[in-house]
N, C-alpha and C. Protein backbone atom coordinates (compact mmCIF):
# COMPACT_ATOMS: atom_id res chain seq x y z
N UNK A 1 -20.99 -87.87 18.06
CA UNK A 1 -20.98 -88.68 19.26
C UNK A 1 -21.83 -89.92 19.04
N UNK A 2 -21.25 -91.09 19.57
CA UNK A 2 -21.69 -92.32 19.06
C UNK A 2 -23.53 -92.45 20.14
N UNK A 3 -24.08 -93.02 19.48
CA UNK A 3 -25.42 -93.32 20.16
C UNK A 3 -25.28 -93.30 21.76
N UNK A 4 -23.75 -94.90 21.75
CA UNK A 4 -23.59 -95.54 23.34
C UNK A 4 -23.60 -94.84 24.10
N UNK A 5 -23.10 -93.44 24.49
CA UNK A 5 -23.13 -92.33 25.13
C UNK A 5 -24.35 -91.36 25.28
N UNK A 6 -25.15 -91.88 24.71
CA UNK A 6 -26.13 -91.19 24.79
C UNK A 6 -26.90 -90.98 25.97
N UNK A 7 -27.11 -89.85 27.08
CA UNK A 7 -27.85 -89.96 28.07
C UNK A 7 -29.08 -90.68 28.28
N UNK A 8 -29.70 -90.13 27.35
CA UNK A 8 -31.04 -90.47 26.98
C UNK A 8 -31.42 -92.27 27.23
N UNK A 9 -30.24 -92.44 26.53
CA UNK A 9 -30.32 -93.87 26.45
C UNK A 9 -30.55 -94.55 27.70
N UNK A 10 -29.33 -93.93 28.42
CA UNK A 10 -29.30 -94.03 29.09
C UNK A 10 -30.56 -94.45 30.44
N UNK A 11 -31.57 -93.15 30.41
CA UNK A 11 -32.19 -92.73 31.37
C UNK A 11 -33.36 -93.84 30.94
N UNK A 12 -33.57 -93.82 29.40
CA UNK A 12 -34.16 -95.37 28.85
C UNK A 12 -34.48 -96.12 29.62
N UNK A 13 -32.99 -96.80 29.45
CA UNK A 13 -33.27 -98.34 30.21
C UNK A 13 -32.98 -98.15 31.81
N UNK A 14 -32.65 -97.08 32.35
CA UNK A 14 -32.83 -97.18 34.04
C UNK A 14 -34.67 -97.00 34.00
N UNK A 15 -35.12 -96.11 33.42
CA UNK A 15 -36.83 -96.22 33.24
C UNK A 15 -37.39 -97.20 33.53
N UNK A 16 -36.92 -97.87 32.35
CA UNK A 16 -37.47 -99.46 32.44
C UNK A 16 -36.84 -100.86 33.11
N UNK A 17 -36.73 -100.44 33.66
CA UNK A 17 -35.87 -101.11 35.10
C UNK A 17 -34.50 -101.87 35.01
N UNK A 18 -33.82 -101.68 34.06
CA UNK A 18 -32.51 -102.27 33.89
C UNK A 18 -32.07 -101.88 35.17
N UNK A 19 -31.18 -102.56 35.64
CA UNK A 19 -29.80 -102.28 36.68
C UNK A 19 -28.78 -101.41 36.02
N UNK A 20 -28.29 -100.72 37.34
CA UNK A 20 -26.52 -100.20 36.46
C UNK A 20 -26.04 -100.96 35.65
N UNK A 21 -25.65 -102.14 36.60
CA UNK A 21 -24.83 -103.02 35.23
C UNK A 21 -25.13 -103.38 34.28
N UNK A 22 -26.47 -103.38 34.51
CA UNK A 22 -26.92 -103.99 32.82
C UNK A 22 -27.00 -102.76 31.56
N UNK A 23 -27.36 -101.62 32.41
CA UNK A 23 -27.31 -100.29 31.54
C UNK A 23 -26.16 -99.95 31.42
N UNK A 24 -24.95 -100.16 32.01
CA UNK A 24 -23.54 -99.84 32.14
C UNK A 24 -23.18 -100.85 30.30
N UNK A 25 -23.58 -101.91 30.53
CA UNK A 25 -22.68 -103.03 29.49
C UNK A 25 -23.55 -102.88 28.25
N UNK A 26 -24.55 -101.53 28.01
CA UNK A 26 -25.15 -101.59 26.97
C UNK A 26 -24.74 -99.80 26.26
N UNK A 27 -24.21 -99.43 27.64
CA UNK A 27 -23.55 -98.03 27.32
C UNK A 27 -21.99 -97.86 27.39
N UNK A 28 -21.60 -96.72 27.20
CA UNK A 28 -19.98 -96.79 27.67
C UNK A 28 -20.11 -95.84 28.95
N UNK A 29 -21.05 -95.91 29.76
CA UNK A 29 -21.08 -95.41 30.78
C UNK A 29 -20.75 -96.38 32.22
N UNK A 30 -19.88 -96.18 33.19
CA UNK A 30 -19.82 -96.97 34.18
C UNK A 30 -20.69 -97.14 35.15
N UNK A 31 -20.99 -97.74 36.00
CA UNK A 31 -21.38 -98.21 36.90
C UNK A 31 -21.81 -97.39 37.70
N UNK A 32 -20.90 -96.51 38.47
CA UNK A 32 -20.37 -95.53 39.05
C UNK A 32 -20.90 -94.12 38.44
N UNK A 33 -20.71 -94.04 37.20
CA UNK A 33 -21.12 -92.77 36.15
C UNK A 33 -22.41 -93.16 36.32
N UNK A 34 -23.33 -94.07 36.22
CA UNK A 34 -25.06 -93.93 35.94
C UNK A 34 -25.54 -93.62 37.44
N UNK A 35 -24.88 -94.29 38.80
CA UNK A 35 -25.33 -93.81 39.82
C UNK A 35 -25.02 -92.33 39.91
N UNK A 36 -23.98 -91.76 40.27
CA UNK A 36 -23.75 -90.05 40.05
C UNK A 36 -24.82 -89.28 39.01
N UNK A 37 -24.67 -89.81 38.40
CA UNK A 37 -25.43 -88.59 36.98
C UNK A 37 -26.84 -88.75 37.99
N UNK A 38 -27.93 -90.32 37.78
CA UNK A 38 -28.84 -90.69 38.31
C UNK A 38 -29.39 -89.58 39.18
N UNK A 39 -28.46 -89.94 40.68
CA UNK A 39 -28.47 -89.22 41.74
C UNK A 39 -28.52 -87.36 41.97
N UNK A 40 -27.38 -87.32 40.92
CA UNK A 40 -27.52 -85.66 41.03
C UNK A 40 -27.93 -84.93 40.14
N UNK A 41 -28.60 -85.75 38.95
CA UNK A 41 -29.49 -85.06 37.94
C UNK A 41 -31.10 -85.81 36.96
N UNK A 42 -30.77 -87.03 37.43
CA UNK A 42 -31.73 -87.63 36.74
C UNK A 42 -33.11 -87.96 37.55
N UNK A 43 -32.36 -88.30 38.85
CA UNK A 43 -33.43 -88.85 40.11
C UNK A 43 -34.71 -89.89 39.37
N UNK A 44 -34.35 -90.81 38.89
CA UNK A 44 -34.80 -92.20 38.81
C UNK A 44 -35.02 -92.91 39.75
N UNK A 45 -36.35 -93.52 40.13
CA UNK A 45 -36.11 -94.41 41.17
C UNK A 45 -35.88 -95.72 40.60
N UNK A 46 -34.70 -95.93 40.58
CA UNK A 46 -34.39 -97.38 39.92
C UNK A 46 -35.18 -98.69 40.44
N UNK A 47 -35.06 -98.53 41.69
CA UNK A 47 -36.01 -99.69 42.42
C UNK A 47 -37.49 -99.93 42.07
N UNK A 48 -37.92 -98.52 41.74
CA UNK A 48 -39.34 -99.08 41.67
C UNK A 48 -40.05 -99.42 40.30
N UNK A 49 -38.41 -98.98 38.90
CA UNK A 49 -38.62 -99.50 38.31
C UNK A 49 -38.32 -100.58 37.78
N UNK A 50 -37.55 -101.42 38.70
CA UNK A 50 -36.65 -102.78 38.15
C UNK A 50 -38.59 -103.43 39.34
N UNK A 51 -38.74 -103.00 40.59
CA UNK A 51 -39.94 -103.93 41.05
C UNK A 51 -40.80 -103.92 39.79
N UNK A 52 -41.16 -102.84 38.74
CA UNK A 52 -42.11 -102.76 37.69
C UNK A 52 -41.81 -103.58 36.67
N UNK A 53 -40.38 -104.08 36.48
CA UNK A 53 -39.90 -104.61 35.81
C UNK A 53 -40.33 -106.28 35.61
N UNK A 54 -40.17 -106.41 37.33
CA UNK A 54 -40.26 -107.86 37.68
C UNK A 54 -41.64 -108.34 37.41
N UNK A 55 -42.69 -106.88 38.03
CA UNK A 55 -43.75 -107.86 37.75
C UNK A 55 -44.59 -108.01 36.22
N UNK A 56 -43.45 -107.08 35.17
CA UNK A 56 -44.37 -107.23 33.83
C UNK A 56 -43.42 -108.44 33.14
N UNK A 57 -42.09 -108.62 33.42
CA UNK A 57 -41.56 -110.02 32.69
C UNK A 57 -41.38 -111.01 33.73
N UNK A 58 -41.45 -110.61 34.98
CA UNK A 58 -40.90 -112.03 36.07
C UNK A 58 -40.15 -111.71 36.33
N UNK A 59 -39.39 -112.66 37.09
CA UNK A 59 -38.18 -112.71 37.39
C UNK A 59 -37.05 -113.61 36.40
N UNK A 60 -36.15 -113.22 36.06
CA UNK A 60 -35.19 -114.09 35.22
C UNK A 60 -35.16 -115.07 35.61
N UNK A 61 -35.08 -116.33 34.68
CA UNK A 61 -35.20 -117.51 35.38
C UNK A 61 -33.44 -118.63 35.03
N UNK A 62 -33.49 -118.97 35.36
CA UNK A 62 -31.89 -120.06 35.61
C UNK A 62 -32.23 -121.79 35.87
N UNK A 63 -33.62 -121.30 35.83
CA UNK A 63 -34.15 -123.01 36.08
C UNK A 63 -33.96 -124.16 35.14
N UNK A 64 -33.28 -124.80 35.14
CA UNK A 64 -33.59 -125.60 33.96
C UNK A 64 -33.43 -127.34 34.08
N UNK A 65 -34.59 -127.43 34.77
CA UNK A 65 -35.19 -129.05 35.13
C UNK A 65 -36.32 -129.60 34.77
N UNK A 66 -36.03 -130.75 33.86
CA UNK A 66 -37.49 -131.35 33.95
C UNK A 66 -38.50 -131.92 34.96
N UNK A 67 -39.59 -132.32 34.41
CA UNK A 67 -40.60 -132.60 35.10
C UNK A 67 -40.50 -133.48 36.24
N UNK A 68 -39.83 -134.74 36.30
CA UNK A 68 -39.57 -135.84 37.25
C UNK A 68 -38.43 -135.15 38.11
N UNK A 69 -38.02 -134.93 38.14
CA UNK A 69 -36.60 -134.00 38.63
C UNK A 69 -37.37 -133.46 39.92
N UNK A 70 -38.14 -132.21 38.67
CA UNK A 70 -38.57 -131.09 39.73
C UNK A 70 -39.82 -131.63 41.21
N UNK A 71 -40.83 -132.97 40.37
CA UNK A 71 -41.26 -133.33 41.11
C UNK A 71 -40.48 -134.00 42.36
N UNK A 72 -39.86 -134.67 41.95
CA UNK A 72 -38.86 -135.62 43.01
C UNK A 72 -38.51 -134.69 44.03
N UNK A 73 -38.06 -133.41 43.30
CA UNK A 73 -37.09 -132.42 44.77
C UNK A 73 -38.18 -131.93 45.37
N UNK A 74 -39.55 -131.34 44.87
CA UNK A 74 -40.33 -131.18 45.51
C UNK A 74 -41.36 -131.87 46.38
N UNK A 75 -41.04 -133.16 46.51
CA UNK A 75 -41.22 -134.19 47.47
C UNK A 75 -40.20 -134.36 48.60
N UNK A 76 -39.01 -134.02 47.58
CA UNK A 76 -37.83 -134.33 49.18
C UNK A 76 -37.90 -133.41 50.22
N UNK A 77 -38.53 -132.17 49.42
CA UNK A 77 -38.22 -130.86 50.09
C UNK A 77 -39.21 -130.58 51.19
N UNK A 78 -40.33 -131.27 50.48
CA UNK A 78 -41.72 -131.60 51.95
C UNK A 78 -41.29 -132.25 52.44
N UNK A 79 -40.65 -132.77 52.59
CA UNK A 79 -40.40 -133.90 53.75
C UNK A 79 -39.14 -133.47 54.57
N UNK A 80 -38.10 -133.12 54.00
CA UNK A 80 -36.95 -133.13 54.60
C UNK A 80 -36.27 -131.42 54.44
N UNK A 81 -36.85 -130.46 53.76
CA UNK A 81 -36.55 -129.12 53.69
C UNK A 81 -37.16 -128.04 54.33
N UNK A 82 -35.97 -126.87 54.31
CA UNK A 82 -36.73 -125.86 55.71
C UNK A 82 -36.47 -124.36 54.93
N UNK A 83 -37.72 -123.71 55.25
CA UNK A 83 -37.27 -121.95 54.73
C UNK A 83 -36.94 -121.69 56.38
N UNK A 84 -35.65 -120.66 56.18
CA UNK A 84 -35.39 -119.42 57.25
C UNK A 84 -35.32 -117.99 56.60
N UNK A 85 -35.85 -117.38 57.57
CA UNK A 85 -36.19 -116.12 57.32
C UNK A 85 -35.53 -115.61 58.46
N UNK A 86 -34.09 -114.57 59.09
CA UNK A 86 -34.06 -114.63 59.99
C UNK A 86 -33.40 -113.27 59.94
N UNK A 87 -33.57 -112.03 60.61
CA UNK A 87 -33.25 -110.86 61.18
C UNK A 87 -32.18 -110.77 62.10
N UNK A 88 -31.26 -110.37 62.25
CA UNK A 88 -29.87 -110.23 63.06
C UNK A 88 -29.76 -108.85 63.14
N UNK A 89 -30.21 -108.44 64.46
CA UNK A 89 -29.34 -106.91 64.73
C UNK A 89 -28.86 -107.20 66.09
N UNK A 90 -27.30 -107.06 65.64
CA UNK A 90 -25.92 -106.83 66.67
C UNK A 90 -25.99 -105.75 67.07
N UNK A 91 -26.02 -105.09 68.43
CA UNK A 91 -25.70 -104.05 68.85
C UNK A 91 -24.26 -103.26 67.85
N UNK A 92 -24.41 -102.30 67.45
CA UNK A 92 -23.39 -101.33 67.01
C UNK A 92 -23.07 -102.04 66.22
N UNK A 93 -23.59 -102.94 65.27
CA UNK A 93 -23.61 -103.18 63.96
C UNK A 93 -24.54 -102.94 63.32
N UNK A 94 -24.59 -103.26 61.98
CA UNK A 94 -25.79 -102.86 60.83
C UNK A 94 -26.58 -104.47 60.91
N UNK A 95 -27.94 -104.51 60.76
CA UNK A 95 -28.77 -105.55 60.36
C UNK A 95 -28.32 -106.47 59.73
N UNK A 96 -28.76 -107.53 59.96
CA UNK A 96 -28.31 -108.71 58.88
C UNK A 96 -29.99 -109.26 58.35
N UNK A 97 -29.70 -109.74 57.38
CA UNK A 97 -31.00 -110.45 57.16
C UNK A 97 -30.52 -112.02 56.22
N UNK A 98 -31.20 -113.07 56.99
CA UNK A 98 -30.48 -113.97 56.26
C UNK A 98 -32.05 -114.40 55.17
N UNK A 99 -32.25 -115.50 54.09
CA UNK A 99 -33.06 -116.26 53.58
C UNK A 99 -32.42 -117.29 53.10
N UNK A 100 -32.82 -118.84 53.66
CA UNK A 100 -31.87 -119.90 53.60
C UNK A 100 -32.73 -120.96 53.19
N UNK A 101 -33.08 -121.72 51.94
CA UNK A 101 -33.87 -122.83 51.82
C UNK A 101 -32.64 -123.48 52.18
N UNK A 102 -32.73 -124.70 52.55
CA UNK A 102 -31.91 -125.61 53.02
C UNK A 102 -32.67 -127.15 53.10
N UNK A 103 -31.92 -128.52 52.76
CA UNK A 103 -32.30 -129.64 52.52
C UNK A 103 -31.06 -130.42 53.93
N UNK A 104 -31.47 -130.53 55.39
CA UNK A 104 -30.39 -131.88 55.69
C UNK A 104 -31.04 -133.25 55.40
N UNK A 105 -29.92 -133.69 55.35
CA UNK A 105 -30.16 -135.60 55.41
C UNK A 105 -28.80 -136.12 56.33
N UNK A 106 -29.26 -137.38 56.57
CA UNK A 106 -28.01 -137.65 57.10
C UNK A 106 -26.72 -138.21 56.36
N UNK A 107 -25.37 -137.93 56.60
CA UNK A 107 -23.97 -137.88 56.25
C UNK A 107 -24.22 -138.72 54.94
N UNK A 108 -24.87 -140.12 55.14
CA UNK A 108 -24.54 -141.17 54.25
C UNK A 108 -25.32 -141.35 53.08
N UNK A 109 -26.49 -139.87 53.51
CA UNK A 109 -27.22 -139.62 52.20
C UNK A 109 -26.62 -138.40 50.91
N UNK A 110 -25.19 -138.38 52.03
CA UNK A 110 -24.79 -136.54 51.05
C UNK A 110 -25.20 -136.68 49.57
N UNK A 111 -24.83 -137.90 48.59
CA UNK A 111 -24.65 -138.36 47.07
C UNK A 111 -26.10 -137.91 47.07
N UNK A 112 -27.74 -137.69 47.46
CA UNK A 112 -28.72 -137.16 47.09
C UNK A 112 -28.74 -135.35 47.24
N UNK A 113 -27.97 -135.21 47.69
CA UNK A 113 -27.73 -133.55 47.96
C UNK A 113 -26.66 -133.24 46.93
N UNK A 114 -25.73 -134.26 46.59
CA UNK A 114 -25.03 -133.57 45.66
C UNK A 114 -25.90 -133.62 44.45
N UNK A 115 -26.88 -134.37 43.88
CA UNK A 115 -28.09 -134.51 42.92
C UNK A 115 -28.33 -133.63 42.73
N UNK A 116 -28.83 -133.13 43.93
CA UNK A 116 -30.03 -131.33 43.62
C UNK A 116 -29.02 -130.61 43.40
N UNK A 117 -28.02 -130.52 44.00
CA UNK A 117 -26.86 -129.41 43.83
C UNK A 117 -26.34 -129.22 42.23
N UNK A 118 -26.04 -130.68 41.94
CA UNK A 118 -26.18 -130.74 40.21
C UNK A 118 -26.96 -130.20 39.39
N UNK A 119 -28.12 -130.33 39.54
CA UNK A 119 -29.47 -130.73 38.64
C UNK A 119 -29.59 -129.32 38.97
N UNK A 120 -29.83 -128.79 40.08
CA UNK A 120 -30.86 -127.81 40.32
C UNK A 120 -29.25 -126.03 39.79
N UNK A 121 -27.53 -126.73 40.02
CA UNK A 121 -26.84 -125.62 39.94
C UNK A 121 -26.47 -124.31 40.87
N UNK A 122 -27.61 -124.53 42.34
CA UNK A 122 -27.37 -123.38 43.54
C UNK A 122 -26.97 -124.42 44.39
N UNK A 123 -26.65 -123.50 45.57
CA UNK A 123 -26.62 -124.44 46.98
C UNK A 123 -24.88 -124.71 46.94
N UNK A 124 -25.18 -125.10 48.18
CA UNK A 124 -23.67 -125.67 49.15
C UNK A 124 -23.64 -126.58 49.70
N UNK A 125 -23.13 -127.18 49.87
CA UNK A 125 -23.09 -128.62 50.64
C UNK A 125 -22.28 -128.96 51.70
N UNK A 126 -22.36 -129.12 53.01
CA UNK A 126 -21.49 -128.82 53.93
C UNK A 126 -21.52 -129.97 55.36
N UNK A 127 -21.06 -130.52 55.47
CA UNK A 127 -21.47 -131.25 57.09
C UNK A 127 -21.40 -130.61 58.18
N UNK A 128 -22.96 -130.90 58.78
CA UNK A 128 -23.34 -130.36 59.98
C UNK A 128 -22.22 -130.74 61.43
N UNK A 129 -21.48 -129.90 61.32
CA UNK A 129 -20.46 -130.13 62.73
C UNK A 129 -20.83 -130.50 64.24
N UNK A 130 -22.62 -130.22 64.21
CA UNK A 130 -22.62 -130.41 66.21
C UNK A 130 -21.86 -132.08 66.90
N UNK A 131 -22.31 -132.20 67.93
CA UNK A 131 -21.57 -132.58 68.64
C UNK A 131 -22.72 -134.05 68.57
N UNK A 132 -22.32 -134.87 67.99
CA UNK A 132 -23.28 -136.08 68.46
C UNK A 132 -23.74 -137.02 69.30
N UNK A 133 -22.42 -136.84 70.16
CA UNK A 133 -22.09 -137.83 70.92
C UNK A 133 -23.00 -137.29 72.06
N UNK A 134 -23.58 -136.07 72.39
CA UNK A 134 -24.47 -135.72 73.43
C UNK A 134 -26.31 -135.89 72.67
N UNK A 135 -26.41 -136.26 71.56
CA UNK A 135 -27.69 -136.34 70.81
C UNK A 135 -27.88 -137.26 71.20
N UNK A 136 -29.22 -138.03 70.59
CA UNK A 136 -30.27 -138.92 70.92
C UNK A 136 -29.34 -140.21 70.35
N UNK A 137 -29.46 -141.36 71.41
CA UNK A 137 -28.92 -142.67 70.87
C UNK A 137 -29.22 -142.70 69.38
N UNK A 138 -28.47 -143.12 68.45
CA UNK A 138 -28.72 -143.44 67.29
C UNK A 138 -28.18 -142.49 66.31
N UNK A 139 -28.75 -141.11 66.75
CA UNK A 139 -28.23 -139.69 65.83
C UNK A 139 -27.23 -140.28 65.13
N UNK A 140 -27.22 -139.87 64.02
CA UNK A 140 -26.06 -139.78 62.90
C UNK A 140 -25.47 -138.24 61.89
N UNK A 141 -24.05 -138.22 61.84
CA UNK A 141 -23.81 -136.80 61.62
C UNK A 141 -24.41 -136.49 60.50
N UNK A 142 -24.78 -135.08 59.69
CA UNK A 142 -25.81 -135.06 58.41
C UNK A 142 -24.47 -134.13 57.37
N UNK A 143 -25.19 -133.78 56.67
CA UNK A 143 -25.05 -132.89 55.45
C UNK A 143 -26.19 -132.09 55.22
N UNK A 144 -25.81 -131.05 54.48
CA UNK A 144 -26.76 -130.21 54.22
C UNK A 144 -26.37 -128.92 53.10
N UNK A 145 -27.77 -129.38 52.10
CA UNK A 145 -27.35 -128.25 51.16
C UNK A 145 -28.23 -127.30 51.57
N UNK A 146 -27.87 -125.96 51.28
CA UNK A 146 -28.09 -124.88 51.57
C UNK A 146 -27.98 -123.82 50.48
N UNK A 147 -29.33 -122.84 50.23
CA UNK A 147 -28.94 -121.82 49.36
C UNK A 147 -29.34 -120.68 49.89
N UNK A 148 -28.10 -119.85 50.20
CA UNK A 148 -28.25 -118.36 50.87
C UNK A 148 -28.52 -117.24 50.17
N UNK A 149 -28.02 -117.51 48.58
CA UNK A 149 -27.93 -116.41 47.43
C UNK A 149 -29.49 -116.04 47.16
N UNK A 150 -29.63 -114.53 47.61
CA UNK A 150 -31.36 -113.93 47.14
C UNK A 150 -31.71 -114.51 45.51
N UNK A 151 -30.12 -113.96 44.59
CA UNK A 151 -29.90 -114.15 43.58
C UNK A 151 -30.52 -115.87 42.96
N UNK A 152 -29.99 -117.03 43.05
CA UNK A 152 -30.31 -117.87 43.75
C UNK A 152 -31.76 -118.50 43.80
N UNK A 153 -31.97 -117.96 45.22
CA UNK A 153 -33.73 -118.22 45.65
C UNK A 153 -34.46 -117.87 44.09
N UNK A 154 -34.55 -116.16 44.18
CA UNK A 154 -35.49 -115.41 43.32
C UNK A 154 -35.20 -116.38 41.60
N UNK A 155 -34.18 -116.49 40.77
CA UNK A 155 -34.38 -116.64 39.84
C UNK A 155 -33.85 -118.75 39.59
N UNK A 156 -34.02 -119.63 40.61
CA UNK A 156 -33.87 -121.00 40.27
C UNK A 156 -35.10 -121.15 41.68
N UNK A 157 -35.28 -121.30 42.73
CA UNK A 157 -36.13 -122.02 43.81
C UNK A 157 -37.45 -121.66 43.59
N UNK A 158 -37.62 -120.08 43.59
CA UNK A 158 -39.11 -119.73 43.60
C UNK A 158 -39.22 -120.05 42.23
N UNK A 159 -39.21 -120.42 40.68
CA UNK A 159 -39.33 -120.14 39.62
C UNK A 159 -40.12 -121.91 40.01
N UNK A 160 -39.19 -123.13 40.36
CA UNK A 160 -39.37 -124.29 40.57
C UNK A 160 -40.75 -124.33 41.89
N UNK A 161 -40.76 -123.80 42.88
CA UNK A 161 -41.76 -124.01 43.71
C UNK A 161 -43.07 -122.86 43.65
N UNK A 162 -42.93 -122.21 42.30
CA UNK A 162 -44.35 -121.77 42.14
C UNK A 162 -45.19 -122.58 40.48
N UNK A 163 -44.02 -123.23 39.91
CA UNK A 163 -44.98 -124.47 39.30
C UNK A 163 -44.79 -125.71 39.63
N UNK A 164 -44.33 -126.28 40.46
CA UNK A 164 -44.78 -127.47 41.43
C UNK A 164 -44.81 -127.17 42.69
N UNK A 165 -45.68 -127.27 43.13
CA UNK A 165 -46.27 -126.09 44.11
C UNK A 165 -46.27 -127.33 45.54
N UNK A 166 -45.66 -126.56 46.77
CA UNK A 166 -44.89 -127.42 47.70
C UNK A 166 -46.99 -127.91 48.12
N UNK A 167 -47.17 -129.00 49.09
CA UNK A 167 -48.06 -129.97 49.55
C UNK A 167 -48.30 -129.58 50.71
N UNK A 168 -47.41 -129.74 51.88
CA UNK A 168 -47.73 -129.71 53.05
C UNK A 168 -47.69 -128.31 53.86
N UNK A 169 -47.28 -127.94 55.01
CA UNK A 169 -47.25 -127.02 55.52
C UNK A 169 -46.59 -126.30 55.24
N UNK A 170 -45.38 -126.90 54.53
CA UNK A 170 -44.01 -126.00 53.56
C UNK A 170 -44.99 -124.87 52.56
N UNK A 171 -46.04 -125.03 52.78
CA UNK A 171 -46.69 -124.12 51.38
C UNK A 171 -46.79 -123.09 51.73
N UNK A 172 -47.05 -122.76 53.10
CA UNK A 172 -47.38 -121.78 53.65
C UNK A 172 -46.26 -120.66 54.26
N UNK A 173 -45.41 -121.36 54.69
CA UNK A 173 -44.04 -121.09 54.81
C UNK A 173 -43.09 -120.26 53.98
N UNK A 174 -43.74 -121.02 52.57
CA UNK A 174 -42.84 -120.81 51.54
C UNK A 174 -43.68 -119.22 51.01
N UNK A 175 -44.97 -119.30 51.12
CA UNK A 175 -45.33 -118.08 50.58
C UNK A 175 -44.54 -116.76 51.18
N UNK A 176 -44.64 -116.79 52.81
CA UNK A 176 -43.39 -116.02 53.40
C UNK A 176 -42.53 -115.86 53.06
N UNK A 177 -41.50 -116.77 52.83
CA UNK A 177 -39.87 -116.66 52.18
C UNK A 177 -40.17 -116.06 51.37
N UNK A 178 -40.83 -116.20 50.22
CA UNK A 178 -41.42 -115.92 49.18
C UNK A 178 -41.22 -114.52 48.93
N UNK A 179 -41.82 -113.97 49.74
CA UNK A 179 -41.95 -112.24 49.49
C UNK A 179 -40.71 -111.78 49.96
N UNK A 180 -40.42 -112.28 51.18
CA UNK A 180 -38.54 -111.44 52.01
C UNK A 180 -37.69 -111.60 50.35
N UNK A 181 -38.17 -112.85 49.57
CA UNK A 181 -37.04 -113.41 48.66
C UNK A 181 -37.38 -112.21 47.53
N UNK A 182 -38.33 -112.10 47.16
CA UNK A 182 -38.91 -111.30 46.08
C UNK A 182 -38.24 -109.20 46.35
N UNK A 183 -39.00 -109.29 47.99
CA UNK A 183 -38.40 -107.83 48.49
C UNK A 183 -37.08 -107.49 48.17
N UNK A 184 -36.18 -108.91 48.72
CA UNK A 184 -34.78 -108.74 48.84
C UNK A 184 -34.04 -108.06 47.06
N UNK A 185 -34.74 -109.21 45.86
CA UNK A 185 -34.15 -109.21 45.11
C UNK A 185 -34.61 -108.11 44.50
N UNK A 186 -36.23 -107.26 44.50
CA UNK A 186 -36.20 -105.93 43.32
C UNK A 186 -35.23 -104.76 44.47
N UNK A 187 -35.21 -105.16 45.67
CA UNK A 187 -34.31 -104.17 46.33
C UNK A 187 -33.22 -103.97 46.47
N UNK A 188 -32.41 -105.01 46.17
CA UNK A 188 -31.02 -104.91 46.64
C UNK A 188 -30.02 -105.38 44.78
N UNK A 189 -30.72 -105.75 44.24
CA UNK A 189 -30.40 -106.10 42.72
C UNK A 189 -30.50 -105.36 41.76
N UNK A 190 -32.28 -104.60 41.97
CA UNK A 190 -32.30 -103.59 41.08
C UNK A 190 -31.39 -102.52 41.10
């Protein structure tokens, strides 16, 4: 019997905090096969070893911006960017939990949102639909990039805003997101 099959191996790298999938594409075991076995014979807590995971290598990173770049967005982002952190429970539905860094500007600035969207590789870009014509004389319709993916946040935003480290009140803010972003990803990834 070839190594790949090997339980052992198996139980290995769930130990050391691999994910299914990642232990799946290093075994010929599925996805499906490492949770079952896991569950009804191995009892791994995968979670607490992919959180053990995170905090002896980090988090994977996807970042890949230089210095003027990263400074620049982290100026735009004091000024003109917002963390949400926001809880949704619908009656007789299941919880929602959203985490949304998000950048608006207005409509005629979109070409700087498509920048970060470039450079930085997350995010969406979308025009803000309300109704303007009842806003403040002047209002103009916006754009707005947006990144909802935990995936996302955890391994390109936080990697960028914990070495250029946000200025203003965003700092404080961000330490919050920060952890929902961190919780979300050894919990729902690992």
């Amino acid at each position: 019997m070839s190594n790949k099959y090997s339980p052992e191996k198996a139980k290995i790298l769930l130990r050391k905090g691999y994910s299914y999938s990642e232990v799946a594409a290093q075994t010929n075991y599925t996805e499906r096969s490492l949770s079952d076995a896991n569950s009804s014979r191995w009892k791994i807590d995968y979670h607490a070893a992919f959180e053990e995971r995170i905090e002896r290598e980090g988090v994977s990173s996807r970042l890949n911006v230089e210095n003027s770049f990263a400074n620049w967005f982290v100026g735009l982002f004091n000024g003109e960017g917002c963390f949400r952190f926001r809880v949704q429970n619908e009656e007789g539905r299941s919880t929602t939990v959203s985490l949304v860094a998000k950048i608006a500007l207005r409509d005629d600035d979109q070409n700087v949102l498509k920048q970060v969207k470039r450079r930085l590789e997350v995010g969406n870009i979308h025009n803000d639909k309300r109704d303007y014509s009842s806003a403040r004389a002047g209002s103009k319709p916006q754009s707005v990039w947006r990144v909802g993916s935990v995936t996302d946040a955890a391994e390109v935003l936080i990697l960028l805003f914990d070495e250029y480290p946000l200025r203003s009140k965003k700092s404080n803010e961000y330490q919050h997101w920060r952890k929902g972003v961190i919780l979300f990803y050894t919990r729902y990834l690992g």
